[in-house]
C-alpha atoms as a PDB file:
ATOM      1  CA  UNK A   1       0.000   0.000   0.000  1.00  0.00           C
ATOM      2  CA  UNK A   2       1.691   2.819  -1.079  1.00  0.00           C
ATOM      3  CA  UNK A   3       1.315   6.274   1.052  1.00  0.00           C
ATOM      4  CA  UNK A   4       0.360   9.174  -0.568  1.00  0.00           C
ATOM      5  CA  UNK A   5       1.362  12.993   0.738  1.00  0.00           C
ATOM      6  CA  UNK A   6      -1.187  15.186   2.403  1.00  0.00           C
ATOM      7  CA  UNK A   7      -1.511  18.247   0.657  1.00  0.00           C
ATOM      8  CA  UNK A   8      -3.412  21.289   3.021  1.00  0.00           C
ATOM      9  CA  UNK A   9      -7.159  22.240   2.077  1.00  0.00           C
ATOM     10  CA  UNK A  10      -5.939  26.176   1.935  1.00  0.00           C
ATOM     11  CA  UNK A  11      -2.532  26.862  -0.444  1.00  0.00           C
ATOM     12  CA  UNK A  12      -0.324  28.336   1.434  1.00  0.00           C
ATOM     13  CA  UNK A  13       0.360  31.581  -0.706  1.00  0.00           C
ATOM     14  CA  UNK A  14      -2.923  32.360   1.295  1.00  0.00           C
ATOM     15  CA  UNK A  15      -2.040  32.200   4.514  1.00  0.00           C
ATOM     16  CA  UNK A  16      -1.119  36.046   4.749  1.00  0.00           C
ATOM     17  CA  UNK A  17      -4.460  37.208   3.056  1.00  0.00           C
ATOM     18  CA  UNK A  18      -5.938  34.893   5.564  1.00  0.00           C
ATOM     19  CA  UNK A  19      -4.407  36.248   8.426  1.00  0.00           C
ATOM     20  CA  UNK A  20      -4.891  39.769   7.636  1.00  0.00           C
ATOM     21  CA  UNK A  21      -8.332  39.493   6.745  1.00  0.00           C
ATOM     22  CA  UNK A  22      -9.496  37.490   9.668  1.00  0.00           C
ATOM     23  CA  UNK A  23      -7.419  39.856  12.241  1.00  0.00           C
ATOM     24  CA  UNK A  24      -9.098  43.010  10.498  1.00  0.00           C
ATOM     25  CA  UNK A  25     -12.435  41.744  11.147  1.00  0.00           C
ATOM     26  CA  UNK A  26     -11.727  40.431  14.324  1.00  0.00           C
ATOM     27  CA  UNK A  27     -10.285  43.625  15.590  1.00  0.00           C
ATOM     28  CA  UNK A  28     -13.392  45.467  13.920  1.00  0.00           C
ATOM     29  CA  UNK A  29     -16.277  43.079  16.026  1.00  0.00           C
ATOM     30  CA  UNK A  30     -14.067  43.448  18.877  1.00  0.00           C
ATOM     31  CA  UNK A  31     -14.361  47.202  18.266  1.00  0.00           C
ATOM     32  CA  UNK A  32     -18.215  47.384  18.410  1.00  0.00           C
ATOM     33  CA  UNK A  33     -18.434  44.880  21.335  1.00  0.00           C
ATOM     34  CA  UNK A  34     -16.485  47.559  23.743  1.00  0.00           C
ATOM     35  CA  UNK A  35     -18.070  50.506  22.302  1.00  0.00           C
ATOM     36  CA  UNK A  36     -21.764  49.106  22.635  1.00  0.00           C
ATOM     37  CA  UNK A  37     -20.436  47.922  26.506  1.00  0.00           C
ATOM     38  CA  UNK A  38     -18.987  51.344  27.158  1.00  0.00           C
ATOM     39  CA  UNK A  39     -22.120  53.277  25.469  1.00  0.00           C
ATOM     40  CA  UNK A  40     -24.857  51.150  26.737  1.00  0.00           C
ATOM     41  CA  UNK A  41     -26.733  51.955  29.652  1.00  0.00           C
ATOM     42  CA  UNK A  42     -27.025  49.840  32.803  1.00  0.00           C
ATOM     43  CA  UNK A  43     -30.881  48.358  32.051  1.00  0.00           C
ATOM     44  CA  UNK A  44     -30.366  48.663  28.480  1.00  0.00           C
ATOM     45  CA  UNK A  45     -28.132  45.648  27.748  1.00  0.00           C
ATOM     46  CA  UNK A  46     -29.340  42.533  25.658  1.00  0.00           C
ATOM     47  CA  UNK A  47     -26.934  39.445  26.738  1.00  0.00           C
ATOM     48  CA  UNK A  48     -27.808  37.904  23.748  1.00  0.00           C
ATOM     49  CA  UNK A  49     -26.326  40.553  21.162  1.00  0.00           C
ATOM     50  CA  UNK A  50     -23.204  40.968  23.342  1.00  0.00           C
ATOM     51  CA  UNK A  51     -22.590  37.042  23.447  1.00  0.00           C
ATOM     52  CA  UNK A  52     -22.968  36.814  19.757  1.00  0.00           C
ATOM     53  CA  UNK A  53     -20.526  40.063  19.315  1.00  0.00           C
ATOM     54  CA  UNK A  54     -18.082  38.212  21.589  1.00  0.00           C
ATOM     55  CA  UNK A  55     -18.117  35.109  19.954  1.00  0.00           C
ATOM     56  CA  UNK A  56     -17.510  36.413  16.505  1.00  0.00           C
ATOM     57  CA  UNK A  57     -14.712  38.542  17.675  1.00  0.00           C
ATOM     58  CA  UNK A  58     -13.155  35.743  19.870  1.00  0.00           C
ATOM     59  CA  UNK A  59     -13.647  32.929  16.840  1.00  0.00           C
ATOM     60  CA  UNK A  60     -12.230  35.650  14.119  1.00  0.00           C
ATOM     61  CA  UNK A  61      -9.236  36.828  15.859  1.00  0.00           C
ATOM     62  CA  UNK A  62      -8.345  33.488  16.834  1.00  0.00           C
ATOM     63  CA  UNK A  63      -8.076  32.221  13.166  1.00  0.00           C
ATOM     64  CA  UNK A  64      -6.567  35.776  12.272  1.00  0.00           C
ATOM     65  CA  UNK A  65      -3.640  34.078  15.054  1.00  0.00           C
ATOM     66  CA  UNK A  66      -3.364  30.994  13.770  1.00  0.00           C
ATOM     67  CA  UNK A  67      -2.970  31.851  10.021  1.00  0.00           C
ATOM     68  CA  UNK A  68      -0.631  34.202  11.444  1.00  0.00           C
ATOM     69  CA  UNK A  69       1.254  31.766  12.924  1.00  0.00           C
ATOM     70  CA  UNK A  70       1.287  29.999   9.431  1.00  0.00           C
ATOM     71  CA  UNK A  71       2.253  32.378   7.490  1.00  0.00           C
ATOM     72  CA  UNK A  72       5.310  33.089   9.792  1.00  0.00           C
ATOM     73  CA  UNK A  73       6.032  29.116   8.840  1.00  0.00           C
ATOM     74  CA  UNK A  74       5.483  27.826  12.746  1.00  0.00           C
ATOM     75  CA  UNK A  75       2.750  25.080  12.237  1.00  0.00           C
ATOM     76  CA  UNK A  76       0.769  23.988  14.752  1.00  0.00           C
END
């Protein structure tokens, strides 16, 4: 049985793009999460929107990282 080489899903001339685009994004959710916490008042707060904005930014920005991390040629 011979073995055959594993060849990624994403080329890896993308990486940078990758990591850019994701950390740009990320940055930008993570933007409107703290203003909308620092601009919202104390009974007007919907956990729901705040949790989504968190999860987008925290999911985004740790892509942006990791392609990061590939692009600088440290696989993980």
């Amino acid at each position: 049985m011979a073995l055959t080489p594993y060849y990624s899903p994403v080329d890896p001339t993308f990486y940078p793009l990758f990591a850019f685009l994701f950390s740009a994004v990320g940055l930008a959710f993570l933007a409107v999460f703290i203003m909308s916490e620092l601009t919202s008042k104390r009974g007007g707060k919907n956990i729901f929107s705040e949790l989504t904005m968190a999860l987008v930014a925290s999911c985004t920005l740790g892509l942006g990282g990791f392609f990061v991390l590939l692009s600088a040629g440290i696989y993980v």
